[in-house]
N, C-alpha and C. Protein backbone atom coordinates (compact mmCIF):
# COMPACT_ATOMS: atom_id res chain seq x y z
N UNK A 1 104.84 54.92 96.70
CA UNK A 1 104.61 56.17 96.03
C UNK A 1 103.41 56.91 96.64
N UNK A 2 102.35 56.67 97.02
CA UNK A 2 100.91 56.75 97.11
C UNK A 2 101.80 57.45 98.68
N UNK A 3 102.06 56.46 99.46
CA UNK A 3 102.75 56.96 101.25
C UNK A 3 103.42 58.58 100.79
N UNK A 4 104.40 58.53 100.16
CA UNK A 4 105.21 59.74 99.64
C UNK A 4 104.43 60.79 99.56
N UNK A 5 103.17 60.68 98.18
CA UNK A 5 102.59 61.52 97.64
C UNK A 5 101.08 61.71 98.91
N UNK A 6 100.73 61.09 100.28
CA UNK A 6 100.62 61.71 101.08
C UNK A 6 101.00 62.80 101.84
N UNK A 7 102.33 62.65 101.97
CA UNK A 7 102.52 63.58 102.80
C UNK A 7 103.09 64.48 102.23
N UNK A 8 103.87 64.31 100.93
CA UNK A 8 103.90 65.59 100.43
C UNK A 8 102.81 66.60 99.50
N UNK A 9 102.48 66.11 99.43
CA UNK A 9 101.33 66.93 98.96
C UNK A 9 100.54 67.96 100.11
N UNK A 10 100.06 67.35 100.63
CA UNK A 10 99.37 68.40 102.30
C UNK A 10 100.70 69.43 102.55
N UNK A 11 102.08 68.97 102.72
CA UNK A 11 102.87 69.38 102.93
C UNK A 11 103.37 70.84 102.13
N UNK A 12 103.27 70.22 100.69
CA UNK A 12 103.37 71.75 99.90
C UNK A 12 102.14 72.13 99.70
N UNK A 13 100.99 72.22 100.36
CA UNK A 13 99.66 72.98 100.42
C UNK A 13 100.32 73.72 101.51
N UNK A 14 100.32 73.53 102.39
CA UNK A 14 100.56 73.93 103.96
C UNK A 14 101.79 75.29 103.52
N UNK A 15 102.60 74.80 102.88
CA UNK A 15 104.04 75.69 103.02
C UNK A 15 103.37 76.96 101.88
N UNK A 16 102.39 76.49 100.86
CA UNK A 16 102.08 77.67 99.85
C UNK A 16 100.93 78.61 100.62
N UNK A 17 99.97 78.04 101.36
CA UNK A 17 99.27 78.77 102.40
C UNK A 17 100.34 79.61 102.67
N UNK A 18 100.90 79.36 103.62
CA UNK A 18 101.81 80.50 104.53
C UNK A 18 102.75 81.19 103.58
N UNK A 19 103.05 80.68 102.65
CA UNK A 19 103.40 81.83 101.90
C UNK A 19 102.70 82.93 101.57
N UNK A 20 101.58 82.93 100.90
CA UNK A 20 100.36 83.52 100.43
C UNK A 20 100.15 84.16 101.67
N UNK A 21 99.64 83.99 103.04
CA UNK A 21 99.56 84.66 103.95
C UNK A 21 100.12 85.68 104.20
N UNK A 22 101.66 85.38 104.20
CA UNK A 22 102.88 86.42 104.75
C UNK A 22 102.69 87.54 103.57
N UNK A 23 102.84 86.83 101.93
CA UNK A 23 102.89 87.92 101.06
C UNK A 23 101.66 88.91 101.49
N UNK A 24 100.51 88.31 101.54
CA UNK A 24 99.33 89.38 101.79
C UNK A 24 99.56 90.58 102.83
N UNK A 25 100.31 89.90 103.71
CA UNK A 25 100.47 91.03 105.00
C UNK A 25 101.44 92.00 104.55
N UNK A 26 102.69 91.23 103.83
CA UNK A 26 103.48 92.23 103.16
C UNK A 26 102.99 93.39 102.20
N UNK A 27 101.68 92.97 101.59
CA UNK A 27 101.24 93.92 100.59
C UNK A 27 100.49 94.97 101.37
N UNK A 28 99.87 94.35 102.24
CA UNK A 28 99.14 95.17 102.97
C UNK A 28 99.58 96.17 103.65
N UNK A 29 100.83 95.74 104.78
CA UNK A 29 101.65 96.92 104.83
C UNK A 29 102.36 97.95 103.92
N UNK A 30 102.89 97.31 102.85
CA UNK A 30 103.06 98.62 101.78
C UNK A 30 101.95 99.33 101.28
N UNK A 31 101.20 98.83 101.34
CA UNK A 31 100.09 100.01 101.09
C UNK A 31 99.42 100.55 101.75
N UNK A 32 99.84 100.53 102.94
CA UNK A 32 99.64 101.12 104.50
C UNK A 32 100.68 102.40 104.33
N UNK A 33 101.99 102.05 104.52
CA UNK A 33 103.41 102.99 103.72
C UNK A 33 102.91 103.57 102.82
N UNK A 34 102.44 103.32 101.36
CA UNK A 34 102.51 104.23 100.49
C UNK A 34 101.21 104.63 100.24
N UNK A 35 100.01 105.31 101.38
CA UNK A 35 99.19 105.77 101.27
C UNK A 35 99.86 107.35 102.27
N UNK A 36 100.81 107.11 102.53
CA UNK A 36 101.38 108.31 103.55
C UNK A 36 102.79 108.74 103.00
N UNK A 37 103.28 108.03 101.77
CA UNK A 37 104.41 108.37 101.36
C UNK A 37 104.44 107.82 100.18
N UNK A 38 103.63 108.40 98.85
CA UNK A 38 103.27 107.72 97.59
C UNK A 38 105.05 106.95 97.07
N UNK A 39 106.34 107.70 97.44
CA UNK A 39 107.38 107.12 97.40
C UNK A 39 108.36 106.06 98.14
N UNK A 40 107.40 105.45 98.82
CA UNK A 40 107.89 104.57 99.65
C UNK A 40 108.51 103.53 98.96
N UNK A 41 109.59 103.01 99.25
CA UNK A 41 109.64 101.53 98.56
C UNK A 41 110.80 100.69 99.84
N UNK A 42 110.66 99.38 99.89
CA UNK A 42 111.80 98.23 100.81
C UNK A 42 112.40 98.01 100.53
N UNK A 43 113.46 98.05 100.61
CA UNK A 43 114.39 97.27 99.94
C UNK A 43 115.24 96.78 101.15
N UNK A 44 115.94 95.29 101.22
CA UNK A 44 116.81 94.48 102.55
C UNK A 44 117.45 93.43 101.17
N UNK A 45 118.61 93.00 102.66
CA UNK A 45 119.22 92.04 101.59
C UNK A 45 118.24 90.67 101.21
N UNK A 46 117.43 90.57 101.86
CA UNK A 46 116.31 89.36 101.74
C UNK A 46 115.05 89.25 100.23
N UNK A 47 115.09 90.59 99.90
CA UNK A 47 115.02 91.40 98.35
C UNK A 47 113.71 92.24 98.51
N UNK A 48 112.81 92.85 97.41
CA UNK A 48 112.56 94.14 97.88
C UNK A 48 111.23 94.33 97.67
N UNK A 49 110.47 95.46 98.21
CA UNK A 49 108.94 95.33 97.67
C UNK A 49 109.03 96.87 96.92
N UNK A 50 107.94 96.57 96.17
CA UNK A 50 107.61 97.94 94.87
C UNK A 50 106.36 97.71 94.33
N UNK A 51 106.00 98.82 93.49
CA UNK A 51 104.63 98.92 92.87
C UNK A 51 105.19 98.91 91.48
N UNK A 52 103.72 98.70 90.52
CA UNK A 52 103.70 98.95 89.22
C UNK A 52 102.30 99.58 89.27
N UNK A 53 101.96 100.35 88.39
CA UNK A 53 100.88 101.08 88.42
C UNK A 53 100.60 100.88 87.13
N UNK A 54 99.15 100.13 86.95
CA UNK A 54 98.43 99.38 85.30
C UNK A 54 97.17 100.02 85.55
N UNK A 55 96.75 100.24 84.28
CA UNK A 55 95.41 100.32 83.78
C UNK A 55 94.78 99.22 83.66
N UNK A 56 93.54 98.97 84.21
CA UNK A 56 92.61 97.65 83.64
C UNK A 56 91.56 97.81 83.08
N UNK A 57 91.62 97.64 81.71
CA UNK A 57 90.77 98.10 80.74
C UNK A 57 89.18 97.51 80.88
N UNK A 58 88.25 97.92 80.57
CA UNK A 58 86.82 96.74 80.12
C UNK A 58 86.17 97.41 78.66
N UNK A 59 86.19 96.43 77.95
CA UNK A 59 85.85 97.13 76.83
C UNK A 59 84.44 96.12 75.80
N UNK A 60 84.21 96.75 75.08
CA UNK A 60 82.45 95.91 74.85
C UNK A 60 82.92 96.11 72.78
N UNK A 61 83.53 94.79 72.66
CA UNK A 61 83.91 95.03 71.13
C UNK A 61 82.85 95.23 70.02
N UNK A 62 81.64 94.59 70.81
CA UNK A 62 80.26 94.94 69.74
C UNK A 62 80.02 96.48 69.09
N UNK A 63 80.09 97.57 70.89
CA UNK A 63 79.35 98.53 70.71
C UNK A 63 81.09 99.29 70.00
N UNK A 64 81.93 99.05 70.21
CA UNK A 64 83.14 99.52 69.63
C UNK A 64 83.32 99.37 68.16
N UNK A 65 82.87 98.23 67.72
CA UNK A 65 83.48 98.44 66.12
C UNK A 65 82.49 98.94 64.69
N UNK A 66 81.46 99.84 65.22
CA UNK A 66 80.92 100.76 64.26
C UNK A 66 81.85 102.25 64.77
N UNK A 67 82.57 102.00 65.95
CA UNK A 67 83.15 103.70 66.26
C UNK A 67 84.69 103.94 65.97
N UNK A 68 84.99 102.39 65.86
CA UNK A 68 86.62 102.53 65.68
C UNK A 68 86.90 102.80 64.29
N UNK A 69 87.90 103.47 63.82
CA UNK A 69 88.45 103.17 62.40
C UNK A 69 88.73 102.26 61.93
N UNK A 70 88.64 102.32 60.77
CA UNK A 70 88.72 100.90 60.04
C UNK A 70 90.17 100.20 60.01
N UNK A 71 91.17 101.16 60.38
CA UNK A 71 92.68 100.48 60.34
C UNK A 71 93.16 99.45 61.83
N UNK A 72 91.78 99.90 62.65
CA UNK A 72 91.96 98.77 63.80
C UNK A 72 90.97 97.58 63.76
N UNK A 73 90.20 97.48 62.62
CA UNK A 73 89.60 96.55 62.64
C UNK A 73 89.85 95.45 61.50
N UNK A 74 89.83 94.44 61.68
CA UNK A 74 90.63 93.13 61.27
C UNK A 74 89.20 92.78 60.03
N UNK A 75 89.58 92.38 59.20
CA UNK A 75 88.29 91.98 57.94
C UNK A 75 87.36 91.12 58.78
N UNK A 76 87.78 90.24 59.48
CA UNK A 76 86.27 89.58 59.94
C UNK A 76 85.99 90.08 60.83
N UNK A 77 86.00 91.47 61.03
CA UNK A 77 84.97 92.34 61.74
C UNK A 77 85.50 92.08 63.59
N UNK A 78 86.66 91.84 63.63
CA UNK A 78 87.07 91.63 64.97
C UNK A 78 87.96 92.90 65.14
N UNK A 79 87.63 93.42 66.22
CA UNK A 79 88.35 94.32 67.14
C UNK A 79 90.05 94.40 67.58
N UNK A 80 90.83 95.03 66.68
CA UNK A 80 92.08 95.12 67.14
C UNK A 80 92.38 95.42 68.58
N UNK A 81 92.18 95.02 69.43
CA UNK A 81 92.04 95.81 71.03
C UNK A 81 93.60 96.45 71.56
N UNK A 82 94.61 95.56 71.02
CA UNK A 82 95.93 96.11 71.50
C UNK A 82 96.34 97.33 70.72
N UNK A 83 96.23 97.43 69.34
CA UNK A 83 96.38 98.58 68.77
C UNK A 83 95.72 99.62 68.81
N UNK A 84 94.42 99.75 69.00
CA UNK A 84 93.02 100.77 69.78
C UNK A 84 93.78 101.18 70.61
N UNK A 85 94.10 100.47 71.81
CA UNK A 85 93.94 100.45 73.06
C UNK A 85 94.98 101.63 73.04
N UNK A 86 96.01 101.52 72.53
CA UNK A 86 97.60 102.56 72.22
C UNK A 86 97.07 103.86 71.90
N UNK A 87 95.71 104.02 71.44
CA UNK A 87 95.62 105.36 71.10
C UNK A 87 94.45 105.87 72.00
N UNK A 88 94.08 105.49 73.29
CA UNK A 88 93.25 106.13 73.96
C UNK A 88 93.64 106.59 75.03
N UNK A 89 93.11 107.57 76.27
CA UNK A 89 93.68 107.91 77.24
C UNK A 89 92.49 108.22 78.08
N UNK A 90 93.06 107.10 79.69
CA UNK A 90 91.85 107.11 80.32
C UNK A 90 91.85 108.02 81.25
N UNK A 91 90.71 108.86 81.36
CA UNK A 91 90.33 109.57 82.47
C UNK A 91 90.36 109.55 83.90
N UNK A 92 90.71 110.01 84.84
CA UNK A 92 90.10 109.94 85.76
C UNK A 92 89.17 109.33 86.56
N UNK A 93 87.66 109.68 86.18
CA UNK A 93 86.43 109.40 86.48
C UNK A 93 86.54 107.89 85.74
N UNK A 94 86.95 107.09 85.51
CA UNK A 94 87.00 105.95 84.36
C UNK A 94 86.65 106.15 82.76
N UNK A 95 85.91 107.04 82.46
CA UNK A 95 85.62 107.20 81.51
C UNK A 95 86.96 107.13 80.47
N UNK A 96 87.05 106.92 79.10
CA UNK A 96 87.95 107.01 77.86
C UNK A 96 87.86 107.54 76.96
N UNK A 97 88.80 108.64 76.13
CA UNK A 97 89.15 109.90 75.34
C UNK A 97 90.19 109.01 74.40
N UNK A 98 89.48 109.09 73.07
CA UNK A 98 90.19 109.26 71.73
C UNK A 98 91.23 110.18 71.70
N UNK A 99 91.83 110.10 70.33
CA UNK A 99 92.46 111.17 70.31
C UNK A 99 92.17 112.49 69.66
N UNK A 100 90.92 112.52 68.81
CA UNK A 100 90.15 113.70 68.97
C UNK A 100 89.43 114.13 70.15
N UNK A 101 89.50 113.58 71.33
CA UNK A 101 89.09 114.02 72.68
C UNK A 101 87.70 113.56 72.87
N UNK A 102 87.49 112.73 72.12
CA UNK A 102 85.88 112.02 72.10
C UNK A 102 85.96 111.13 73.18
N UNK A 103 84.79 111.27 73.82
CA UNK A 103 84.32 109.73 75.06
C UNK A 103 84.07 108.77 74.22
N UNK A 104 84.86 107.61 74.27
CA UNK A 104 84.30 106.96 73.89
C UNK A 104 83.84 105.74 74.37
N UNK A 105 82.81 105.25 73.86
CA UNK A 105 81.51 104.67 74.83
C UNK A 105 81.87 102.81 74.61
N UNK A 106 81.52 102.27 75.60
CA UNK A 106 81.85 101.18 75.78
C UNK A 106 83.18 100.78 76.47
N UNK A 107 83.85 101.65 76.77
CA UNK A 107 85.48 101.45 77.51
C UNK A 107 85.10 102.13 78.80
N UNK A 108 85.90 101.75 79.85
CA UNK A 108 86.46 102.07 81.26
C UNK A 108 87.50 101.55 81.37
N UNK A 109 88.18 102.39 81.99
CA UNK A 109 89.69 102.14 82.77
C UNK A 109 89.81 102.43 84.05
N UNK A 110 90.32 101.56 84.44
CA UNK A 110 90.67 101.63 86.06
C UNK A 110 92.26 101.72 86.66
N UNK A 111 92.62 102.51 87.64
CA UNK A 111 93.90 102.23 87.66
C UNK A 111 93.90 101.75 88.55
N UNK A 112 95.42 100.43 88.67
CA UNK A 112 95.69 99.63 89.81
C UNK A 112 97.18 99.78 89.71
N UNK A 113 97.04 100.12 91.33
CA UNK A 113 98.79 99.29 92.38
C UNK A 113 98.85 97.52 92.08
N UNK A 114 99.65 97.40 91.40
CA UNK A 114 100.27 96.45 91.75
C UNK A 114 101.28 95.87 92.68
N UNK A 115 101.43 95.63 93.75
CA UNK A 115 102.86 95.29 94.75
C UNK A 115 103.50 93.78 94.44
N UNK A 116 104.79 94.37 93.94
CA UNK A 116 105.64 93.06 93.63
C UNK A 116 106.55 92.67 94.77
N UNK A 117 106.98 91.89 95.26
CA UNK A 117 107.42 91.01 96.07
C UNK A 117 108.94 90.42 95.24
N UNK A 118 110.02 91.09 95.37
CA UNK A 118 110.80 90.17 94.93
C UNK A 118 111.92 89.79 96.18
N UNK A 119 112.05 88.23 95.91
CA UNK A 119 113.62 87.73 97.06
C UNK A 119 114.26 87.96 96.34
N UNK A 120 115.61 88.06 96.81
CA UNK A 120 116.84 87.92 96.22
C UNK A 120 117.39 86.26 95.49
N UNK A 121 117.97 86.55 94.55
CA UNK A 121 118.30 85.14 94.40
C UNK A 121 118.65 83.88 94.90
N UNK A 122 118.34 82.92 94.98
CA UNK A 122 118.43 81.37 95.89
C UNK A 122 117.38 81.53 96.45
N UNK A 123 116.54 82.53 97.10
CA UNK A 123 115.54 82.33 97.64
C UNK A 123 113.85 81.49 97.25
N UNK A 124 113.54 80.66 97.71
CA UNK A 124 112.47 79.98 97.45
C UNK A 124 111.36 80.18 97.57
């Protein structure tokens, strides 16, 4: 067992490296592509690359829950963050707008490309 679990082990290190490698280059080139053609996308029979475009929130629940309403905040004084989160809209500059159009303080949002990588089925 111990002989076995030598060599396979190094073995599926080795094969997940080069995976990880190739994907990186793959991402890298699509976002090489879709800095010159925000609509770019791959698609082959081998399967296809694409974006998702997310917000990544940072938020500071201390300085937040004297400003939030009380219908997002939970009795022991904990921060509803998923239900908040539904009613804000982030800026630009990172900054975050209520829906009375207030900054409100302690949030940033960031937007991110995500590039997904999918094979086609059977593929490993």
């Amino acid at each position: 067992m111990d002989e076995t679990n030598a060599w396979y082990v190094p073995a599926t290190k080795t094969r997940q490296d080069e995976r990880e490698a190739v994907e990186s280059r793959i991402k890298d080139y699509y976002m090489t592509q879709y800095e010159s053609n925000p609509h770019y996308r791959y698609k082959s029979r081998n399967g296809s690359v694409g974006k998702r475009k997310t917000v990544e929130w940072t938020h500071d629940d201390q300085q937040l829950i004297d400003k939030v309403p009380v219908d997002y905040i939970k009795t022991t004084k904990k921060l509803q963050w998923g239900d908040f989160k539904k009613t804000l809209t982030p800026l630009d500059d990172g900054r975050v707008v209520n829906e009375d159009g207030e900054i409100v303080p302690g949030v940033t949002a960031t937007s991110v490309i995500n590039v997904t990588i999918k094979p086609t089925k059977g593929d490993d």
